[in-house]
N, C-alpha and C. Protein backbone atom coordinates (compact mmCIF):
# COMPACT_ATOMS: atom_id res chain seq x y z
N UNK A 1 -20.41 -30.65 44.64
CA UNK A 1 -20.27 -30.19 43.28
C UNK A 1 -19.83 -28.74 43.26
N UNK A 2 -18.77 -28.59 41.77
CA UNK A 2 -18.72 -27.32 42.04
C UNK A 2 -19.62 -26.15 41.28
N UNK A 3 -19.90 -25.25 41.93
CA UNK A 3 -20.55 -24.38 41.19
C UNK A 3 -20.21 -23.81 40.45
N UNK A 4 -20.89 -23.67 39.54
CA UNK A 4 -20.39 -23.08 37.69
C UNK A 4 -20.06 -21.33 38.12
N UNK A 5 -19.09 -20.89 37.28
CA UNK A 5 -19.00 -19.21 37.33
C UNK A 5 -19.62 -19.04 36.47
N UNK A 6 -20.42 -17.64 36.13
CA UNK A 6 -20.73 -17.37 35.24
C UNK A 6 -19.52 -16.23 34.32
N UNK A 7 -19.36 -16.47 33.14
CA UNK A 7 -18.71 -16.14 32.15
C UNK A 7 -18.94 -14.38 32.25
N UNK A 8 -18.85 -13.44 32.38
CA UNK A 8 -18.61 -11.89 31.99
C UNK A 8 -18.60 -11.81 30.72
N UNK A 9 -19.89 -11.82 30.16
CA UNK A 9 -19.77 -10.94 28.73
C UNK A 9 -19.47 -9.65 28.77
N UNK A 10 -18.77 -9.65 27.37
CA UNK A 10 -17.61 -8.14 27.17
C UNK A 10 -19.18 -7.30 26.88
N UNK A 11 -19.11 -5.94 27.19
CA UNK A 11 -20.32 -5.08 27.05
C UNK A 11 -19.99 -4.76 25.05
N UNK A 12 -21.55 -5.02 24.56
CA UNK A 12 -20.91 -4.85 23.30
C UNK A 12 -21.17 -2.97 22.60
N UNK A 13 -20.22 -2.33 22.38
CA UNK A 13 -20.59 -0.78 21.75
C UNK A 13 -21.71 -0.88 20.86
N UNK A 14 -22.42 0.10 20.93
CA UNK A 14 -23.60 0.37 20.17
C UNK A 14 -23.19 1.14 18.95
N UNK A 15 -22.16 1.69 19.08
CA UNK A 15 -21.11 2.23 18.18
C UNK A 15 -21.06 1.78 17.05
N UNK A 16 -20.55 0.25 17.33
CA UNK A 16 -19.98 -0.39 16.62
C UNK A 16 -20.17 -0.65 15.17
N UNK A 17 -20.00 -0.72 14.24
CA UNK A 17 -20.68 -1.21 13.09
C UNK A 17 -20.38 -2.82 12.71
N UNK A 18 -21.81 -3.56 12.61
CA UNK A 18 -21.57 -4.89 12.56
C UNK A 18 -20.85 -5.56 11.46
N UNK A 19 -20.42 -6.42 11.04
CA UNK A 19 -19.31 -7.01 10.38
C UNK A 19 -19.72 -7.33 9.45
N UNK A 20 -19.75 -7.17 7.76
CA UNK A 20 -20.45 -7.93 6.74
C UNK A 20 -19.89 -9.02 6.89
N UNK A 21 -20.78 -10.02 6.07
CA UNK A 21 -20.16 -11.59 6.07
C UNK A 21 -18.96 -11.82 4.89
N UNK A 22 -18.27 -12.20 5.41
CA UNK A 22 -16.53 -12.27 4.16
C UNK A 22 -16.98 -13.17 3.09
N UNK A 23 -17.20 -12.64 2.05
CA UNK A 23 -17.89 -13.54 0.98
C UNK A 23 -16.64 -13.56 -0.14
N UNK A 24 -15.76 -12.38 -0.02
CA UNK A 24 -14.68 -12.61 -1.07
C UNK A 24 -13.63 -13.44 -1.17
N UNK A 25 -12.91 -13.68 -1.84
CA UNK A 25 -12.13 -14.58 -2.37
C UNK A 25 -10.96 -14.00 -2.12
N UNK A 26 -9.96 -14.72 -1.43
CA UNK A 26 -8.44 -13.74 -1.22
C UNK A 26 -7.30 -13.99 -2.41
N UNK A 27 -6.26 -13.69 -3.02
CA UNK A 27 -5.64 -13.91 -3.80
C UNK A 27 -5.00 -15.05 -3.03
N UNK A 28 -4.54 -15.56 -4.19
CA UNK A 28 -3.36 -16.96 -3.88
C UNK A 28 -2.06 -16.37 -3.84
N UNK A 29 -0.95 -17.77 -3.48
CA UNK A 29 0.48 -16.97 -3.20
C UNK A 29 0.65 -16.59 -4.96
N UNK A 30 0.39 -17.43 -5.72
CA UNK A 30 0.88 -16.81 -7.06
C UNK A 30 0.18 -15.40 -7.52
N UNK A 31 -1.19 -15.48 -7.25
CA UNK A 31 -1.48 -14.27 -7.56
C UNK A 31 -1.09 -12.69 -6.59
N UNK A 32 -0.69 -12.90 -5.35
CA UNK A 32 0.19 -12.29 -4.66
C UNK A 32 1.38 -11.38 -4.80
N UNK A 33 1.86 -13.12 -5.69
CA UNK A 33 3.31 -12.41 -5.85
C UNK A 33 3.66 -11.80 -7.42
N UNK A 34 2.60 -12.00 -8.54
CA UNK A 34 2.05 -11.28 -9.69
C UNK A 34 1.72 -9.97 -9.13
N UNK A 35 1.08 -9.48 -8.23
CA UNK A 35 0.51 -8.09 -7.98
C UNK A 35 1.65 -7.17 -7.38
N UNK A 36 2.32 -8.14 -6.37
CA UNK A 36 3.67 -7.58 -5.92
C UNK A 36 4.82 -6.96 -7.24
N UNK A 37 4.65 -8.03 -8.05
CA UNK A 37 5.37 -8.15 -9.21
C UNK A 37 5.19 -6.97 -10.21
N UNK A 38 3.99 -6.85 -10.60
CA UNK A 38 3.36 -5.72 -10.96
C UNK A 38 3.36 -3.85 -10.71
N UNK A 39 3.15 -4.06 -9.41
CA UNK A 39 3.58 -2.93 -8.37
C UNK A 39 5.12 -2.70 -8.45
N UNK A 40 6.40 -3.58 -8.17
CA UNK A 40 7.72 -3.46 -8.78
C UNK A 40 8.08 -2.94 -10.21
N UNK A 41 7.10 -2.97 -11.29
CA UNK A 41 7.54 -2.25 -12.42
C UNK A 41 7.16 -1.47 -12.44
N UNK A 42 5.95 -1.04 -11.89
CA UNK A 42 5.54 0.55 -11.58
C UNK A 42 6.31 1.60 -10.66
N UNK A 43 6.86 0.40 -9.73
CA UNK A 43 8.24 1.66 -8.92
C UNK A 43 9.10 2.27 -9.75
N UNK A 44 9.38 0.72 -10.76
CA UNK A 44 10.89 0.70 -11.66
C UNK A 44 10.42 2.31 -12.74
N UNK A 45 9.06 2.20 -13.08
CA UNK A 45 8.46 3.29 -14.10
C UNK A 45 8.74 4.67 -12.92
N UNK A 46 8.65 4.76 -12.21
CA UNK A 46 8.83 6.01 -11.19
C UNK A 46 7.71 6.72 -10.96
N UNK A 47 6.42 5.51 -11.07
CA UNK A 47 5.04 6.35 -10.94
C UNK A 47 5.06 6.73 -9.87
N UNK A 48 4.24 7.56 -9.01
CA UNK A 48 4.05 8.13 -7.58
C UNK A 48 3.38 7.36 -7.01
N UNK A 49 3.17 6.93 -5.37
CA UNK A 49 2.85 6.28 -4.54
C UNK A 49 1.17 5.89 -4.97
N UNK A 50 0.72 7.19 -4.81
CA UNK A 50 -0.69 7.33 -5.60
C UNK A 50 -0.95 7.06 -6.82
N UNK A 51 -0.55 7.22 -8.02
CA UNK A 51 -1.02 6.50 -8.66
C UNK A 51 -1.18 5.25 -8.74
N UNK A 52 0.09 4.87 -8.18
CA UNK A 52 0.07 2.97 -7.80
C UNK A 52 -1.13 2.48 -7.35
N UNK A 53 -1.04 3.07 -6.04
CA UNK A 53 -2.40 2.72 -5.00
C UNK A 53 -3.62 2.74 -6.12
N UNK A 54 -3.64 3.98 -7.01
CA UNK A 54 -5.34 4.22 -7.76
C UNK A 54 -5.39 3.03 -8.98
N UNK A 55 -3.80 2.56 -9.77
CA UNK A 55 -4.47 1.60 -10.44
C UNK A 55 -4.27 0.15 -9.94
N UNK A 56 -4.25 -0.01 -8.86
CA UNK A 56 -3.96 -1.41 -8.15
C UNK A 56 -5.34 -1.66 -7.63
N UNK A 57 -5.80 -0.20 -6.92
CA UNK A 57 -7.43 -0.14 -6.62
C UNK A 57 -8.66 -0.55 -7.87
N UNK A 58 -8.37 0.40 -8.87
CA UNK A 58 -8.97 0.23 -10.05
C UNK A 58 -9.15 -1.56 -10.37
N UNK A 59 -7.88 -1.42 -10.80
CA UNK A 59 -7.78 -3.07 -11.40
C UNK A 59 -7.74 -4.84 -10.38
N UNK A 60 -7.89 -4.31 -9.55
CA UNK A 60 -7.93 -5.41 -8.65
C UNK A 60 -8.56 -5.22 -7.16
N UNK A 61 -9.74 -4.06 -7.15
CA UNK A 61 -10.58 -3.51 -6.52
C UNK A 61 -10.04 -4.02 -4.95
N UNK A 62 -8.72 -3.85 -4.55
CA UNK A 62 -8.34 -3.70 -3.19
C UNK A 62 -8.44 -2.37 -2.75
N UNK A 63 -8.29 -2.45 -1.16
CA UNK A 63 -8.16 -1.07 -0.65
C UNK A 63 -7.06 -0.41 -0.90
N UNK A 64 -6.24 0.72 -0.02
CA UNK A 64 -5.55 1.71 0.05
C UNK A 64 -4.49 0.58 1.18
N UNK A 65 -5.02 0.45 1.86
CA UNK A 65 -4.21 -0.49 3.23
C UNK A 65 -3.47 -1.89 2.30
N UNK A 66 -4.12 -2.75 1.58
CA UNK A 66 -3.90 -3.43 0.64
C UNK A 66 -2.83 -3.23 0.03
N UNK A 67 -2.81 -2.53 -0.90
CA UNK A 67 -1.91 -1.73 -1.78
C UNK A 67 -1.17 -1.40 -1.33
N UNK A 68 -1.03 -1.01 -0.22
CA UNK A 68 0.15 -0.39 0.72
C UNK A 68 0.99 -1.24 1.10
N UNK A 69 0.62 -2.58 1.56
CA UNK A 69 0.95 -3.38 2.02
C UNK A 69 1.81 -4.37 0.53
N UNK A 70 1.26 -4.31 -0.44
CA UNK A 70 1.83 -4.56 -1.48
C UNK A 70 3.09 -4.00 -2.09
N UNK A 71 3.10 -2.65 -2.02
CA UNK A 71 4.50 -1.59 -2.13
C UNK A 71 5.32 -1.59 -1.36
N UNK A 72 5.05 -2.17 0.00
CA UNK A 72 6.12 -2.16 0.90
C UNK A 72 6.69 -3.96 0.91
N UNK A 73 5.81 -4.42 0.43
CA UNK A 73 6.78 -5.79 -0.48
C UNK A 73 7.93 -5.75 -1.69
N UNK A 74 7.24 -4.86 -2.39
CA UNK A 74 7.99 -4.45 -3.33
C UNK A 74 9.32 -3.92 -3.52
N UNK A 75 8.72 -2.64 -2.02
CA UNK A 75 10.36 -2.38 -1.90
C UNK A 75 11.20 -3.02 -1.10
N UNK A 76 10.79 -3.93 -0.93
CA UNK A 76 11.56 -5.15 -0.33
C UNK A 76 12.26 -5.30 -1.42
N UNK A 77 11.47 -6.26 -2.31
CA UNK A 77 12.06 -6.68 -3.40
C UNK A 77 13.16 -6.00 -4.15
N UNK A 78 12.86 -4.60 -4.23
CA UNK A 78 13.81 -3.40 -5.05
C UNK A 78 14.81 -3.62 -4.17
N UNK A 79 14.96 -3.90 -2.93
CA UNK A 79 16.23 -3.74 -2.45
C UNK A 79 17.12 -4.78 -1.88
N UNK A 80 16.52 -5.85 -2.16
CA UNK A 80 17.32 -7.14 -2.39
C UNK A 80 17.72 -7.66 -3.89
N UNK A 81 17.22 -6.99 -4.95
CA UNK A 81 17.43 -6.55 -6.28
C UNK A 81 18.94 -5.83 -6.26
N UNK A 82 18.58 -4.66 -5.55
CA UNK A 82 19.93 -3.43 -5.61
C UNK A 82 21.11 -4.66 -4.98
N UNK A 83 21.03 -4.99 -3.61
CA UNK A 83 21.86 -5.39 -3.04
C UNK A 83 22.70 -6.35 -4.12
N UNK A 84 22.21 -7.36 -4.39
CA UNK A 84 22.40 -8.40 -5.53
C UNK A 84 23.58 -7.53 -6.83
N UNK A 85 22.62 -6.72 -6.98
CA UNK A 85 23.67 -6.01 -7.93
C UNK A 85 24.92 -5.29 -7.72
N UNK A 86 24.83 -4.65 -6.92
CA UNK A 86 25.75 -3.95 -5.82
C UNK A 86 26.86 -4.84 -5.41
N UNK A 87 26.46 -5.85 -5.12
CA UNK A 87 27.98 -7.03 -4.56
C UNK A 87 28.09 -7.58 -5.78
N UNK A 88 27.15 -7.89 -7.59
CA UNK A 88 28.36 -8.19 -8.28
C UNK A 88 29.01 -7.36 -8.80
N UNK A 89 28.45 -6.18 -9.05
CA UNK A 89 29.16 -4.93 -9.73
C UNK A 89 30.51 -4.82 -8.76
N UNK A 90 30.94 -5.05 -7.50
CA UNK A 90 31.77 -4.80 -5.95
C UNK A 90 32.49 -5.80 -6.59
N UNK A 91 32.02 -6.73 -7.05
CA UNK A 91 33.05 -8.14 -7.21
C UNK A 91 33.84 -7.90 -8.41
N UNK A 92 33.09 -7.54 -9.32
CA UNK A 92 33.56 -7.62 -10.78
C UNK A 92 34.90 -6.22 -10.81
N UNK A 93 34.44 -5.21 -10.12
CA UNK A 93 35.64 -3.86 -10.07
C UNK A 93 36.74 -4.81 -8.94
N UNK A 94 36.31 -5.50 -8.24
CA UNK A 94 37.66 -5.77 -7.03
C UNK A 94 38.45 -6.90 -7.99
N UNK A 95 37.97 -7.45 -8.54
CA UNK A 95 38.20 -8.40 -9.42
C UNK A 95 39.53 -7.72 -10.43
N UNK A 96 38.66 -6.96 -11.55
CA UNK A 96 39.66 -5.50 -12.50
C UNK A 96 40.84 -5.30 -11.96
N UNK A 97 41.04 -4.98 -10.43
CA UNK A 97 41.59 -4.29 -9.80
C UNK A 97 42.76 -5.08 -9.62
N UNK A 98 42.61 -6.36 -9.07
CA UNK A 98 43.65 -7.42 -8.82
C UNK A 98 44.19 -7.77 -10.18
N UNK A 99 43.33 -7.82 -11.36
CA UNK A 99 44.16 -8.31 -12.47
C UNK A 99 45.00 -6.95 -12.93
N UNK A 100 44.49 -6.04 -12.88
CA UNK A 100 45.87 -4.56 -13.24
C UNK A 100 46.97 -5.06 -12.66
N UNK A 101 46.36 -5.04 -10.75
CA UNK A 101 47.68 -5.18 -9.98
C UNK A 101 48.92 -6.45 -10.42
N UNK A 102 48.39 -7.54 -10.63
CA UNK A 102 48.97 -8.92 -11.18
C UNK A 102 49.44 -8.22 -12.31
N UNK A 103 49.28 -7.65 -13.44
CA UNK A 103 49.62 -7.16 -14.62
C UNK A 103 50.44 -6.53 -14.57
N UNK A 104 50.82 -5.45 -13.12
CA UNK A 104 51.78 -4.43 -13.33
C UNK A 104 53.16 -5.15 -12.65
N UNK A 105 52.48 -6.18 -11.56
CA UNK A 105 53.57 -7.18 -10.48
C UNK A 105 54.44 -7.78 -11.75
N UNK A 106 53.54 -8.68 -12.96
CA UNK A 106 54.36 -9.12 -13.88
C UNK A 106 55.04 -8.43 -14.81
N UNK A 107 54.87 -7.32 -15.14
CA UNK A 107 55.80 -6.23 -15.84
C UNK A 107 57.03 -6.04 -14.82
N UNK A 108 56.77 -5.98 -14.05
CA UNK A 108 58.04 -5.54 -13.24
C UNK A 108 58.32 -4.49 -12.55
């Protein structure tokens, strides 16, 4: 038979502070993407980083890390927003541009 090893428990820090038990409730993808959503009109308003963070904290008692993590969704969002706009506004002037040119080809 073979003989069992014994396992090496990790030494635990005395340091450490023990873990409360996770009793809260996490948001859903809809409520997620409402808070994300939320946080995007507050960029669009041009509030400061901080205030964001203080009424996102306030009103939906997340952390600072949270919130953070929420704004940097956001500006995701803001900039697949811009982009979007950016190539039709690109389309619509290249567009202008060809009908002058056609306009001036048919004048003569």
């Amino acid at each position: 038979m073979a003989a069992k090893k014994k396992e090496a428990k990790k030494p635990v820090s005395k340091s450490r502070k023990p873990r409360k038990p996770h009793t809260e409730q996490h948001a859903g993808k809809a409520e997620m993407l409402y808070r994300i959503t939320e946080v995007f009109r507050y960029m669009l308003q041009a509030k400061p980083r901080g205030a964001i963070c203080q009424i996102m904290a306030n009103k939906y008692d997340m952390s600072e890390r949270q919130t953070s993590e929420y704004i940097r969704r956001a500006r995701i969002m803001l900039a697949e927003k811009l982009d979007e706009e950016i190539e039709l506004s690109l389309q619509y002037h290249l567009k202008a541009r060809q009908n002058i040119l056609d306009q001036s080809v048919d004048m003569g």
